[in-house]
PDB file of N, CA and C in Angstrom:
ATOM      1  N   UNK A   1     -14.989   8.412   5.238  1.00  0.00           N
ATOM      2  CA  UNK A   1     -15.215   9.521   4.345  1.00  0.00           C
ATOM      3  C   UNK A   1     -13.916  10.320   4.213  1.00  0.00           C
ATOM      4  N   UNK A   2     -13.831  10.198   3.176  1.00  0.00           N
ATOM      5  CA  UNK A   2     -12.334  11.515   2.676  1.00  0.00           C
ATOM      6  C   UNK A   2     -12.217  12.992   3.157  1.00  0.00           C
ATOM      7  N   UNK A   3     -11.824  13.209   3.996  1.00  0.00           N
ATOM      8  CA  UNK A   3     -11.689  14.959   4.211  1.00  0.00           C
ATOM      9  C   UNK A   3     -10.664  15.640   3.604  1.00  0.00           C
ATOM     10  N   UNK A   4     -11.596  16.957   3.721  1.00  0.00           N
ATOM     11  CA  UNK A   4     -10.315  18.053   2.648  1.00  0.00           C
ATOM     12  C   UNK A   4      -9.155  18.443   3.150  1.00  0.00           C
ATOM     13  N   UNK A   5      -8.304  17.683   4.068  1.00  0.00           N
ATOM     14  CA  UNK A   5      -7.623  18.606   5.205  1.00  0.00           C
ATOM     15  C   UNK A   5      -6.856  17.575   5.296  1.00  0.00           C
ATOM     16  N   UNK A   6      -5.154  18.085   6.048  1.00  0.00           N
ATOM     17  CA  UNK A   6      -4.018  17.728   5.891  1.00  0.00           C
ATOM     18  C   UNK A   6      -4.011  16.474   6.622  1.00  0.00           C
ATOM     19  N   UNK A   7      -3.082  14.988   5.822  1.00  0.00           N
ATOM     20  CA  UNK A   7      -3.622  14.013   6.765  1.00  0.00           C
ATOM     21  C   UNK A   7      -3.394  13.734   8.267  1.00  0.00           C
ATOM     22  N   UNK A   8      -4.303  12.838   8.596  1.00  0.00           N
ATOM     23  CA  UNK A   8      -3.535  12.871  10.046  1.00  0.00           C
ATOM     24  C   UNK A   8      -3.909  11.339   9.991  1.00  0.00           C
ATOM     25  N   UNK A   9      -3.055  10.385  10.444  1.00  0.00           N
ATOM     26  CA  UNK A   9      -2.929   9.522  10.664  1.00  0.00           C
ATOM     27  C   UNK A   9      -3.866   9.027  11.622  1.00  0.00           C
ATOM     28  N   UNK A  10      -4.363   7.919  11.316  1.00  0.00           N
ATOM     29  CA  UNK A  10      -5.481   7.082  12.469  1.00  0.00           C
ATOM     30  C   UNK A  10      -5.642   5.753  12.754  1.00  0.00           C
ATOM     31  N   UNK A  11      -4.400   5.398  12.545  1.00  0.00           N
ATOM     32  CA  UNK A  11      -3.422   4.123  12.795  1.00  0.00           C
ATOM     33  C   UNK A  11      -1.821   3.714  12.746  1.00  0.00           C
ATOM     34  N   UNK A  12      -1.713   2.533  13.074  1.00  0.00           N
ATOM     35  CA  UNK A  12      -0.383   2.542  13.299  1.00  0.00           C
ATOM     36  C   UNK A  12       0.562   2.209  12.018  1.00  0.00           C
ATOM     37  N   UNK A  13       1.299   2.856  11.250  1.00  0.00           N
ATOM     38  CA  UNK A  13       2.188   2.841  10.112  1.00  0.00           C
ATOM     39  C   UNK A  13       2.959   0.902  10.068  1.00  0.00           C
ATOM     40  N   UNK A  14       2.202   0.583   8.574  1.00  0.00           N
ATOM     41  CA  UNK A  14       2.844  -0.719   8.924  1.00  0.00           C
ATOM     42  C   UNK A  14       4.068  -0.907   7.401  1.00  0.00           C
ATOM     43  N   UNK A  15       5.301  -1.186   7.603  1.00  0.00           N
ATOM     44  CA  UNK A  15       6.323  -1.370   6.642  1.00  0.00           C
ATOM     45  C   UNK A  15       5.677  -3.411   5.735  1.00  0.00           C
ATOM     46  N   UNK A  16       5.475  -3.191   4.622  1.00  0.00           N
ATOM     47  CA  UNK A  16       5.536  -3.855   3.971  1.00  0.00           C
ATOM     48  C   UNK A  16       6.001  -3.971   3.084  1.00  0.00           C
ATOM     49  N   UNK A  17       6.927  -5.221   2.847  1.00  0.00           N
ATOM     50  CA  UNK A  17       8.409  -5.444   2.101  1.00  0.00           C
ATOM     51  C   UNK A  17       8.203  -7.426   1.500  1.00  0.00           C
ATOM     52  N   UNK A  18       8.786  -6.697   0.164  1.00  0.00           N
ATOM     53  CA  UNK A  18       8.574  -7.636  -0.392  1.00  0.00           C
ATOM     54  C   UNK A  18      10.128  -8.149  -0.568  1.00  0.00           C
ATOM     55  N   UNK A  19      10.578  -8.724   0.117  1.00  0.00           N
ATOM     56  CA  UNK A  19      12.158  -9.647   0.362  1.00  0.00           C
ATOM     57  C   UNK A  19      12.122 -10.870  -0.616  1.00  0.00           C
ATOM     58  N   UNK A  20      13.474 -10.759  -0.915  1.00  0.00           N
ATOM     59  CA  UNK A  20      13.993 -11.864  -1.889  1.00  0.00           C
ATOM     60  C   UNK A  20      14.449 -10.841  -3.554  1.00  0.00           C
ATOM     61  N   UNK A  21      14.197 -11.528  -4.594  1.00  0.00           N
ATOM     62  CA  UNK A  21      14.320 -11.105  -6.083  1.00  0.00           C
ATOM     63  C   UNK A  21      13.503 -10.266  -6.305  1.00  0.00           C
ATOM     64  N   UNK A  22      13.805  -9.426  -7.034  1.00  0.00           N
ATOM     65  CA  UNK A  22      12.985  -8.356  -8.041  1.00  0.00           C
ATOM     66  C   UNK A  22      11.726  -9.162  -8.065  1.00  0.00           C
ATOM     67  N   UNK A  23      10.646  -8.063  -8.252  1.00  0.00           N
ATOM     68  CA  UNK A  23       9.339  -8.876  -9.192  1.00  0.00           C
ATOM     69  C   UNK A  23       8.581  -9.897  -8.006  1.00  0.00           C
ATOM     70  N   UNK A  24       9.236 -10.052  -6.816  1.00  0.00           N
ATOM     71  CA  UNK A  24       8.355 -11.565  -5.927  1.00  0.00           C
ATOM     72  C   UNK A  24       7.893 -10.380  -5.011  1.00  0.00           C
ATOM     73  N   UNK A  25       6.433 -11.087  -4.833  1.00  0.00           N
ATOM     74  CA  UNK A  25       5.312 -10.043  -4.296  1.00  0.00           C
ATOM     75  C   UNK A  25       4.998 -10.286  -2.404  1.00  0.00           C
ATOM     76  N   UNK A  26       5.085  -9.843  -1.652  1.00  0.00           N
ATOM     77  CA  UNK A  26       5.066  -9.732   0.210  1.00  0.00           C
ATOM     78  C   UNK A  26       3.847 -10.641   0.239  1.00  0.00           C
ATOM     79  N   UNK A  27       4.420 -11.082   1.692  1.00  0.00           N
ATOM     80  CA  UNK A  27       3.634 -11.784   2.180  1.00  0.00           C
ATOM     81  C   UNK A  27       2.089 -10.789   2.532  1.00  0.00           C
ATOM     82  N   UNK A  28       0.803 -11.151   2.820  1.00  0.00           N
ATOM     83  CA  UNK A  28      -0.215 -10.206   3.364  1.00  0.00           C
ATOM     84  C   UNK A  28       0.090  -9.659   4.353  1.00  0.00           C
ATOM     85  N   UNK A  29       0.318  -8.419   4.381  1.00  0.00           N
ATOM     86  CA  UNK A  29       0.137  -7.538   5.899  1.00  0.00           C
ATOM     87  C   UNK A  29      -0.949  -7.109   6.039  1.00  0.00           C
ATOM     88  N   UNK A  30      -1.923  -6.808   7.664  1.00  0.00           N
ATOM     89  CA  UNK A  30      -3.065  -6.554   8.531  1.00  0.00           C
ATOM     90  C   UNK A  30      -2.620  -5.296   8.551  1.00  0.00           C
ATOM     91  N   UNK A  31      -3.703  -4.366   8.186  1.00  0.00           N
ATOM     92  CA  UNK A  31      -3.794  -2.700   8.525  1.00  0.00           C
ATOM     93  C   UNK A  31      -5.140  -2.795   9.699  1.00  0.00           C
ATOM     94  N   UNK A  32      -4.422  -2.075  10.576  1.00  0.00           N
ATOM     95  CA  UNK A  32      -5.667  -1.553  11.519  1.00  0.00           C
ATOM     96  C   UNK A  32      -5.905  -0.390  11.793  1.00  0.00           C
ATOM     97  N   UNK A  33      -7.079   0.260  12.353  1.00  0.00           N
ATOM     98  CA  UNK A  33      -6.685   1.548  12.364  1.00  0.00           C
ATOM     99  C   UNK A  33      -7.784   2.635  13.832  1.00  0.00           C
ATOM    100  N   UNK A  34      -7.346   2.943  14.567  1.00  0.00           N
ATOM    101  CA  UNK A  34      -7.790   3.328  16.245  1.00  0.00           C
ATOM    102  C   UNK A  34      -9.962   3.921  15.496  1.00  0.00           C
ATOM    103  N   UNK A  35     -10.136   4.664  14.334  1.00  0.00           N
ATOM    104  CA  UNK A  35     -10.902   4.879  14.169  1.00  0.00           C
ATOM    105  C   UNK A  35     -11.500   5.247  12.645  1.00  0.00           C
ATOM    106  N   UNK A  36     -12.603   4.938  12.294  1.00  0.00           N
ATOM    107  CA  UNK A  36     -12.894   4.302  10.407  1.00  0.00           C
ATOM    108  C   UNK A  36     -11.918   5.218   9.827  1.00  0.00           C
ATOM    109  N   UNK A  37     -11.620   4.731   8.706  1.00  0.00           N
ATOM    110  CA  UNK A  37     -11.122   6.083   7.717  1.00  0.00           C
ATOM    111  C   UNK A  37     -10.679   4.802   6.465  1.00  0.00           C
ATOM    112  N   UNK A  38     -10.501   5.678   5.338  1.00  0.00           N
ATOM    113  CA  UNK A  38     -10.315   5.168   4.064  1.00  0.00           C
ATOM    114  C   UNK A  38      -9.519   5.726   3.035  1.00  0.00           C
ATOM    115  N   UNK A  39      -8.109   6.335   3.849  1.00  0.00           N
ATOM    116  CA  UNK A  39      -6.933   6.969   2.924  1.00  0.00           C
ATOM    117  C   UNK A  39      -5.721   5.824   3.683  1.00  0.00           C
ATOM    118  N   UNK A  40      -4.894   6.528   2.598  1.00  0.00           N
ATOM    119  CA  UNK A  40      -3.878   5.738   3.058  1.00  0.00           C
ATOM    120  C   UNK A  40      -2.352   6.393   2.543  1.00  0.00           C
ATOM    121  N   UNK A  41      -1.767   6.745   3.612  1.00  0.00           N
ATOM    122  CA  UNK A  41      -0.812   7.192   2.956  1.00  0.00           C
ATOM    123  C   UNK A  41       0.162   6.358   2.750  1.00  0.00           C
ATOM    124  N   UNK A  42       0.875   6.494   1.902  1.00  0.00           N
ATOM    125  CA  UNK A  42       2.074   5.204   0.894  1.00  0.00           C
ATOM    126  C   UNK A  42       3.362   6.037   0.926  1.00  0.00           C
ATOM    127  N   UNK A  43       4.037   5.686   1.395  1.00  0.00           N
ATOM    128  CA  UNK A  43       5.805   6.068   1.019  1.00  0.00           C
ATOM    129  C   UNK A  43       6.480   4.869   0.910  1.00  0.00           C
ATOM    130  N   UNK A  44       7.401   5.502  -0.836  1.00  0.00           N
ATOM    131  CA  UNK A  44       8.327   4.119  -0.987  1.00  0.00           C
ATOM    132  C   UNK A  44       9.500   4.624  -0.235  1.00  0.00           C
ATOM    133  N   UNK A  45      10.207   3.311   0.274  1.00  0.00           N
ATOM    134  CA  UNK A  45      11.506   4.051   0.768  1.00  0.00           C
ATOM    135  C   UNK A  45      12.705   3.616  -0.344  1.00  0.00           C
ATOM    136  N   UNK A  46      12.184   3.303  -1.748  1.00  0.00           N
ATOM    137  CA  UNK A  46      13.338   3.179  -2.589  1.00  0.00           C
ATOM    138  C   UNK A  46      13.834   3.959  -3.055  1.00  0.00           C
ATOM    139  N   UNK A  47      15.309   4.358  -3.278  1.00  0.00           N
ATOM    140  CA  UNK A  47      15.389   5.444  -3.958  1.00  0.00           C
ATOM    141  C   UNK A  47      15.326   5.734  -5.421  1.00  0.00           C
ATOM    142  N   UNK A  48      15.857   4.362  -6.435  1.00  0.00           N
ATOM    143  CA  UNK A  48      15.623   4.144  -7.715  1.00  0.00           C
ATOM    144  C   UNK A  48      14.955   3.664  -8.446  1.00  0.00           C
ATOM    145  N   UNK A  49      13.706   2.583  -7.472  1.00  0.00           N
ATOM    146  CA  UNK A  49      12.825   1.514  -8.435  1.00  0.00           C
ATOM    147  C   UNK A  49      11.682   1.965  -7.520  1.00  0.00           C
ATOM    148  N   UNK A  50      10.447   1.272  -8.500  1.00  0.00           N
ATOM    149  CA  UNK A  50       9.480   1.646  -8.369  1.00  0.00           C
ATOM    150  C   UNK A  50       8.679   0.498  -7.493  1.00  0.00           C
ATOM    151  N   UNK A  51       7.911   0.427  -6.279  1.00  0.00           N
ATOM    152  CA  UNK A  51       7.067  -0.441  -6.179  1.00  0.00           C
ATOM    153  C   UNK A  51       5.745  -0.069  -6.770  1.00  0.00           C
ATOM    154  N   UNK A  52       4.751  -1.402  -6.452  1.00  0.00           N
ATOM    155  CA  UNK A  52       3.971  -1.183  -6.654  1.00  0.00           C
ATOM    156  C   UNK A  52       2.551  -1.622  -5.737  1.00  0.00           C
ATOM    157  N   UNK A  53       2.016  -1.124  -5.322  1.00  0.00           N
ATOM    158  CA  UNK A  53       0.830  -1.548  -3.819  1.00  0.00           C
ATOM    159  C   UNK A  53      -0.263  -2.000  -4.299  1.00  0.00           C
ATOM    160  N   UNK A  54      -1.206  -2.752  -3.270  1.00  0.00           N
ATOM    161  CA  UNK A  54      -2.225  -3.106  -3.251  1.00  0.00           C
ATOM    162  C   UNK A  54      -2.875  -3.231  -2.273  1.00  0.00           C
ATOM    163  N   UNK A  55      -4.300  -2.342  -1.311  1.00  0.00           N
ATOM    164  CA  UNK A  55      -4.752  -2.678  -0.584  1.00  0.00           C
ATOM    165  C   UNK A  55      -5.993  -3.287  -1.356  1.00  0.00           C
ATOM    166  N   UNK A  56      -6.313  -3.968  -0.250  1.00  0.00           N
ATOM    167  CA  UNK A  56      -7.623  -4.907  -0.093  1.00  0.00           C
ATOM    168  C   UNK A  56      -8.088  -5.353   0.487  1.00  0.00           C
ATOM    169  N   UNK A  57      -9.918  -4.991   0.744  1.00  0.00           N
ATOM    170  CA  UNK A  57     -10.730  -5.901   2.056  1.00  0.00           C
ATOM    171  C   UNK A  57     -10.846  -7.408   2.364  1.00  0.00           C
ATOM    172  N   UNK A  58     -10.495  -8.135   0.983  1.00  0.00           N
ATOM    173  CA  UNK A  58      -9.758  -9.463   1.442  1.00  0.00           C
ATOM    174  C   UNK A  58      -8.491  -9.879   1.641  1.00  0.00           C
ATOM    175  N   UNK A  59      -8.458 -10.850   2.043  1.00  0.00           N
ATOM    176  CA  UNK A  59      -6.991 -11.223   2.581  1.00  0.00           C
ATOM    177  C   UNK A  59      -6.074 -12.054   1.758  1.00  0.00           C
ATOM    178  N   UNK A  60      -6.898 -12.540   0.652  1.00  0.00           N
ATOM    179  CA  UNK A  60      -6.579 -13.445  -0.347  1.00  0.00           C
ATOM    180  C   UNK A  60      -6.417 -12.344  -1.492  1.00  0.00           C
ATOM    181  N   UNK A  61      -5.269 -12.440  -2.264  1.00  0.00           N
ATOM    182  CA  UNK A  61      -5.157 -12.197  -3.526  1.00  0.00           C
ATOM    183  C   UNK A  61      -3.552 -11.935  -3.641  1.00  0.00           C
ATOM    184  N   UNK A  62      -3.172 -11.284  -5.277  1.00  0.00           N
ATOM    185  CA  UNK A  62      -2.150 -12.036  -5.559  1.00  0.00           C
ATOM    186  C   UNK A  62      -1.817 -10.250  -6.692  1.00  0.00           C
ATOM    187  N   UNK A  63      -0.681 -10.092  -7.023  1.00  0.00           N
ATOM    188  CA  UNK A  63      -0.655  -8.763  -7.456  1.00  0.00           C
ATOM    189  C   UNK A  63       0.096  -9.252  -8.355  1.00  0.00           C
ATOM    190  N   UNK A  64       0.318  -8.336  -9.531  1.00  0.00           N
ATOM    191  CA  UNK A  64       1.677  -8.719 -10.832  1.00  0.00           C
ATOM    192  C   UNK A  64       2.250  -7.260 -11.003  1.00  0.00           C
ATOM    193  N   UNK A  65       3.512  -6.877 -11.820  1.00  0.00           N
ATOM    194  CA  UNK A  65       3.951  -6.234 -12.475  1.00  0.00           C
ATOM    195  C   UNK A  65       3.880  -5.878 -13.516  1.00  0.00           C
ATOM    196  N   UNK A  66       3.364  -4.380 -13.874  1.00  0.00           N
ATOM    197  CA  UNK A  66       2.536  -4.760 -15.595  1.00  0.00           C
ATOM    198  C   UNK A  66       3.449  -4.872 -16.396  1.00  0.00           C
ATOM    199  N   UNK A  67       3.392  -5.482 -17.404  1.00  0.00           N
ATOM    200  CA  UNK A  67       4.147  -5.913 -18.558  1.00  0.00           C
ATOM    201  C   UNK A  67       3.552  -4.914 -19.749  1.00  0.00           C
ATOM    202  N   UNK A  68       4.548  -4.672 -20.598  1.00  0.00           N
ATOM    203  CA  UNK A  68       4.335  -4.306 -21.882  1.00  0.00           C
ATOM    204  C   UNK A  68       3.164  -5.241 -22.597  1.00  0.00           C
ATOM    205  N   UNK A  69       2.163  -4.087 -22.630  1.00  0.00           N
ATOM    206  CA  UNK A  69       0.780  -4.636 -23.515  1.00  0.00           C
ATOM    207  C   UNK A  69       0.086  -6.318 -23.186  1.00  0.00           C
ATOM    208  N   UNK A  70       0.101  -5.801 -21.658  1.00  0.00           N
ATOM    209  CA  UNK A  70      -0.677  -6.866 -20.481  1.00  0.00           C
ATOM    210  C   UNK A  70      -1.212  -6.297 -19.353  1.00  0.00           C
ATOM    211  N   UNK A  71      -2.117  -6.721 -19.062  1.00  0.00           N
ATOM    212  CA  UNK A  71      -3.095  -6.012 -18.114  1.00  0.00           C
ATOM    213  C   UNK A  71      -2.100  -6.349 -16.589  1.00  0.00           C
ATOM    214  N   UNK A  72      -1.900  -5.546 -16.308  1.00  0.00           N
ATOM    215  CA  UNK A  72      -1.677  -5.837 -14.826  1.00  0.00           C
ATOM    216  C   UNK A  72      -2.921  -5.850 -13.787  1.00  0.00           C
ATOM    217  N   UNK A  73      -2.441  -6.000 -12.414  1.00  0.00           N
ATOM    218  CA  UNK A  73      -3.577  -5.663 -11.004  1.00  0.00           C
ATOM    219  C   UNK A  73      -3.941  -4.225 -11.093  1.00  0.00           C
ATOM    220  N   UNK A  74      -4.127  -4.451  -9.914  1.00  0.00           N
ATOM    221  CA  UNK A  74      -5.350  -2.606  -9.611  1.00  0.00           C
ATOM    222  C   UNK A  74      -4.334  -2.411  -8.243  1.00  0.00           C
ATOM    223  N   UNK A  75      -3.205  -2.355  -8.867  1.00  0.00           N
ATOM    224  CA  UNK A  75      -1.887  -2.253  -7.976  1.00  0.00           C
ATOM    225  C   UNK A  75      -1.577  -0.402  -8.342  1.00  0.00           C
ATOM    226  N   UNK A  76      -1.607   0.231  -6.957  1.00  0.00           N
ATOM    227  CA  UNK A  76      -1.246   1.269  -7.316  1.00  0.00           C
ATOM    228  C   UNK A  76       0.553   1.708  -7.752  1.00  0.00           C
ATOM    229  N   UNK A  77       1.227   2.319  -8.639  1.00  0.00           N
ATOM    230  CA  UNK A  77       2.604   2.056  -8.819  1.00  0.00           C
ATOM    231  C   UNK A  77       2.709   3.285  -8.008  1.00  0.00           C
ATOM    232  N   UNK A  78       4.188   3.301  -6.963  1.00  0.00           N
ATOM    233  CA  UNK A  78       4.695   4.292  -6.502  1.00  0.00           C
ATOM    234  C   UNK A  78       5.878   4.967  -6.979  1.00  0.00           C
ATOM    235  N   UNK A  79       6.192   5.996  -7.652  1.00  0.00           N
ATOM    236  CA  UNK A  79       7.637   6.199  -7.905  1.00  0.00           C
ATOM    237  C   UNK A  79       8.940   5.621  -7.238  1.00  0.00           C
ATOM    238  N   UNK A  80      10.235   6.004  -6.976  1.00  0.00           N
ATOM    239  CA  UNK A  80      11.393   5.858  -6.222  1.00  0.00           C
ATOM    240  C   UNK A  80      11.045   6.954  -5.865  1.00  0.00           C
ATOM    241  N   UNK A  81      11.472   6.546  -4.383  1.00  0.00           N
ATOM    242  CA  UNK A  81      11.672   7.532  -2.767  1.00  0.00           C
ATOM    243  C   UNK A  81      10.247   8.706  -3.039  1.00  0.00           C
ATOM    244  N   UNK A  82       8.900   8.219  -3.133  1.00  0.00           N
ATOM    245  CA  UNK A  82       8.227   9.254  -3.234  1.00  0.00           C
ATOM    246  C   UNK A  82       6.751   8.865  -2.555  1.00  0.00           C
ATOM    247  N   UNK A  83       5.923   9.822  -2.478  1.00  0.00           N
ATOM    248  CA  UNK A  83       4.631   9.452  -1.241  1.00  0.00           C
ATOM    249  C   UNK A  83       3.103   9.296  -2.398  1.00  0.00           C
ATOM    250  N   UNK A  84       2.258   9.077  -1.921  1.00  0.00           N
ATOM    251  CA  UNK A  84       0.859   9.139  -1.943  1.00  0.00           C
ATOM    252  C   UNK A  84      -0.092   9.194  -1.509  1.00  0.00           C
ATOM    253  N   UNK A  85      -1.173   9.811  -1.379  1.00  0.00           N
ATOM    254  CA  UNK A  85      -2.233   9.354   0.143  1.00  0.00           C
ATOM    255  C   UNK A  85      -3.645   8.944  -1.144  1.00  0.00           C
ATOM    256  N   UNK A  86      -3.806   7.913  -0.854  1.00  0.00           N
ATOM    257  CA  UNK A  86      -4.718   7.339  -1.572  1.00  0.00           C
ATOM    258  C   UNK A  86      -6.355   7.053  -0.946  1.00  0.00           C
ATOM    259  N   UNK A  87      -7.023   6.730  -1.691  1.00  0.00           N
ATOM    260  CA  UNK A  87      -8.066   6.122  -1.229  1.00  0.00           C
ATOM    261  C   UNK A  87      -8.670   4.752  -1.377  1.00  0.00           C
ATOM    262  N   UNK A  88      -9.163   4.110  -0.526  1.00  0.00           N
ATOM    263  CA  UNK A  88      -9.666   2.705  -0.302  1.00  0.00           C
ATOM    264  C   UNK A  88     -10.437   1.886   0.604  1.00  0.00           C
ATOM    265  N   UNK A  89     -10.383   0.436   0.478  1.00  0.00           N
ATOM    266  CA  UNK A  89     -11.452   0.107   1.354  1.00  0.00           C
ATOM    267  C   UNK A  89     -11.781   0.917   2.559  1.00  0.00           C
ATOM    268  N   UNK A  90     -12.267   1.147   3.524  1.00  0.00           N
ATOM    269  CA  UNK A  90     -12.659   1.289   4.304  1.00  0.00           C
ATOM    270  C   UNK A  90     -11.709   0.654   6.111  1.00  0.00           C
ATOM    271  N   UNK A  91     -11.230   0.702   6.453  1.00  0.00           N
ATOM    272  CA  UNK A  91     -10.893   0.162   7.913  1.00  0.00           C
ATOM    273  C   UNK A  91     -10.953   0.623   9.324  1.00  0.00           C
ATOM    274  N   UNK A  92     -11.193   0.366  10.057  1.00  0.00           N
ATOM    275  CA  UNK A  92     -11.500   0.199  11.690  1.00  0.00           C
ATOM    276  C   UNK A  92     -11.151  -0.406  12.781  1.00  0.00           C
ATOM    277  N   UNK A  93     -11.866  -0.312  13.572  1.00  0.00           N
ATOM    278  CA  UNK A  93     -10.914  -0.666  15.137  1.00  0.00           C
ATOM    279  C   UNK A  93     -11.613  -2.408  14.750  1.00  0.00           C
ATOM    280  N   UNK A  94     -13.201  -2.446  13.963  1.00  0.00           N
ATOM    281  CA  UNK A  94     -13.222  -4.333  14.051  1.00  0.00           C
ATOM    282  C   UNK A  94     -12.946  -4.635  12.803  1.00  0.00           C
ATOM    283  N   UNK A  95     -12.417  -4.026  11.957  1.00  0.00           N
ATOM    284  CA  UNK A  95     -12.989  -4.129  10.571  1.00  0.00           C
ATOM    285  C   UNK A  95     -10.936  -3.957   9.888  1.00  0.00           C
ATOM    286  N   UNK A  96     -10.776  -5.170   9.673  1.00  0.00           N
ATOM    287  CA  UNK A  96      -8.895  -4.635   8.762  1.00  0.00           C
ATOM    288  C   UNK A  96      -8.764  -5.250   7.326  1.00  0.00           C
ATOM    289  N   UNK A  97      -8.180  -4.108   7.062  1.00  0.00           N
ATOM    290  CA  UNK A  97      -7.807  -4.388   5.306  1.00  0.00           C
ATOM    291  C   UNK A  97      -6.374  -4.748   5.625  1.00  0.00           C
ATOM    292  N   UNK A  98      -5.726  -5.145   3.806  1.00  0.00           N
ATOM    293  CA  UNK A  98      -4.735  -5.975   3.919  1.00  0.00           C
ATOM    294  C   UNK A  98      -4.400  -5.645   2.669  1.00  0.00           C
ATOM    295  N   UNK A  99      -2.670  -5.511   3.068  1.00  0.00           N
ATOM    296  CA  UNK A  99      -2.013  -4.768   1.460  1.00  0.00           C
ATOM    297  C   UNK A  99      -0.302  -6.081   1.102  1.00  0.00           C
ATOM    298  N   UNK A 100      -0.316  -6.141   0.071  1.00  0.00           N
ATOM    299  CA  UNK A 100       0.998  -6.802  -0.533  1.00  0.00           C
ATOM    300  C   UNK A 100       1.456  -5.505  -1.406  1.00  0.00           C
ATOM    301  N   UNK A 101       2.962  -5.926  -1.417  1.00  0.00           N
ATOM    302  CA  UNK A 101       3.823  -4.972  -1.906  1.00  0.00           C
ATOM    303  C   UNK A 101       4.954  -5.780  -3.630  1.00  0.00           C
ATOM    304  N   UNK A 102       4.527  -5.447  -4.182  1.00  0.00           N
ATOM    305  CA  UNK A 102       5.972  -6.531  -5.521  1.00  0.00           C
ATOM    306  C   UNK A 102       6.681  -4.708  -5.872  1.00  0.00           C
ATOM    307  N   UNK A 103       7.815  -4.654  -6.992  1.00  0.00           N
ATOM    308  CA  UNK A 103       8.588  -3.997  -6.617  1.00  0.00           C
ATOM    309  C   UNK A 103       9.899  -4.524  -7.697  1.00  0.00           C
ATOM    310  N   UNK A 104      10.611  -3.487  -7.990  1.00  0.00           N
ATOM    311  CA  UNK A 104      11.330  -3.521  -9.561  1.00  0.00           C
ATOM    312  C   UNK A 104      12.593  -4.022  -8.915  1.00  0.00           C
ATOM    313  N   UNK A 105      12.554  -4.105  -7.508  1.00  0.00           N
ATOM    314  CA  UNK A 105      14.198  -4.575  -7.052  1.00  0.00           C
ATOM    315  C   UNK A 105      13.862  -5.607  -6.206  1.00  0.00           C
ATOM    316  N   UNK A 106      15.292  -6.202  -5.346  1.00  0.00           N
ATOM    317  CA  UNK A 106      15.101  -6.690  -4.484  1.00  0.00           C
ATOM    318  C   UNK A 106      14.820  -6.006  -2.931  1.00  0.00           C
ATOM    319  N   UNK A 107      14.089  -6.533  -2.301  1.00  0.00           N
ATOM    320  CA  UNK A 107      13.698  -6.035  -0.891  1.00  0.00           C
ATOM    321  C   UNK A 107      12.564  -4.498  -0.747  1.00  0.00           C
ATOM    322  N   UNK A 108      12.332  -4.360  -1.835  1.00  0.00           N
ATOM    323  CA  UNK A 108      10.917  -3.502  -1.973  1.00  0.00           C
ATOM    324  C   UNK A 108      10.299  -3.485  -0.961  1.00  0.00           C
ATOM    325  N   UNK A 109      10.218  -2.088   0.202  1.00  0.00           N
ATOM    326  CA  UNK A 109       9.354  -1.584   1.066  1.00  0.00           C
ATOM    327  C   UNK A 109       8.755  -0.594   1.099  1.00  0.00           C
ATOM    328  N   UNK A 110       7.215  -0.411   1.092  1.00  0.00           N
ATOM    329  CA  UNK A 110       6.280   0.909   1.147  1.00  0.00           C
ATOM    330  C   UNK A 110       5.800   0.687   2.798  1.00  0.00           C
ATOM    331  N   UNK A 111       5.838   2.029   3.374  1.00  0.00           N
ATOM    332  CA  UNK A 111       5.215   1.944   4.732  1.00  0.00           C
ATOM    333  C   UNK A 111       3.672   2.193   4.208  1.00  0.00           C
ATOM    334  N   UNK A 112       2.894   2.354   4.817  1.00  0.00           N
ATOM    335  CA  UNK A 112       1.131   2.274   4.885  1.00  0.00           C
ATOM    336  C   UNK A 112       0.765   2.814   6.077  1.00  0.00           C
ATOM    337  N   UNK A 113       0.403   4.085   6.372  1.00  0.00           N
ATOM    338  CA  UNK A 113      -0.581   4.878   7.455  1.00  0.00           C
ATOM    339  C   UNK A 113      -1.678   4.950   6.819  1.00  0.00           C
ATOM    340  N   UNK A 114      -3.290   4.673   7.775  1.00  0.00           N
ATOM    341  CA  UNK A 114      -4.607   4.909   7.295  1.00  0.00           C
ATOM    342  C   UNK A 114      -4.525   5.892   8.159  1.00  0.00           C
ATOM    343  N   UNK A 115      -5.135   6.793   7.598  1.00  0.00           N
ATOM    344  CA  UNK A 115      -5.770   8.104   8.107  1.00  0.00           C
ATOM    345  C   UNK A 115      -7.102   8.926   7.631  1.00  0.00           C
ATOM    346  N   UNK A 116      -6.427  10.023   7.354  1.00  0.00           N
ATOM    347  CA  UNK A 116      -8.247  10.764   6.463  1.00  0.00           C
ATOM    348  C   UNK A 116      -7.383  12.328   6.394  1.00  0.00           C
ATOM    349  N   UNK A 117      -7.464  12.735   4.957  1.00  0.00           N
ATOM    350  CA  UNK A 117      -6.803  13.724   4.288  1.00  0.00           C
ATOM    351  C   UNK A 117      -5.823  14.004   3.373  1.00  0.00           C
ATOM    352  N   UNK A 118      -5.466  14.604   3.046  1.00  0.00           N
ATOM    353  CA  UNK A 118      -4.621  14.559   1.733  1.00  0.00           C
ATOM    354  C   UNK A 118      -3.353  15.009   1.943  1.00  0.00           C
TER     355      UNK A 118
END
């Protein structure tokens, strides 16, 4: 459940980076988290390009870059060098979601803390 109150982290911050060329999307990273919660805070550490995230309760799937007058994913976009605390699946101490990262440069990294708050 989302609370109204400043976040606090309730797992361990995981860096996911999408290495190689512009545009090629990270391998799956495992979010876990010490107790339930369903925010997530996002910082890009780019300073000029934009990534773009995706968590998800499966482990399978595949993200794009939207194109001019093409549907992209349900990829959230992050500015350069800037944060978000979002909301999503659900995760827990038995229970882990799983996020890929693609990204307007090469070596695109967003860290990922689950917590609960804004």
């Amino acid at each position: 459940m989302a609370n109204n109150i400043a976040f606090q982290p309730m797992g361990k911050t995981v860096k996911v980076t999408a290495t190689g060329s512009a545009n090629t999307e990270s391998p799956v990273f495992t979010i876990t988290a010490s107790g339930p919660s369903n925010q997530y805070y996002l910082a890009n550490d780019s300073v000029n390009n934009f990534s773009y995230v995706w968590i998800s309760a499966n482990s399978t799937f595949n993200i794009a870059l939207p194109e001019t007058q093409t549907l992209g994913t349900f990829a959230v976009p992050l500015p350069p060098f800037s944060y978000v605390v979002i909301t999503g699946p659900q995760v827990n101490q038995s229970t882990n979601v799983y996020a890929r990262v693609i990204g307007d440069s090469t070596n695109s990294a967003v860290y990922i803390t689950p917590g609960e708050g804004f």
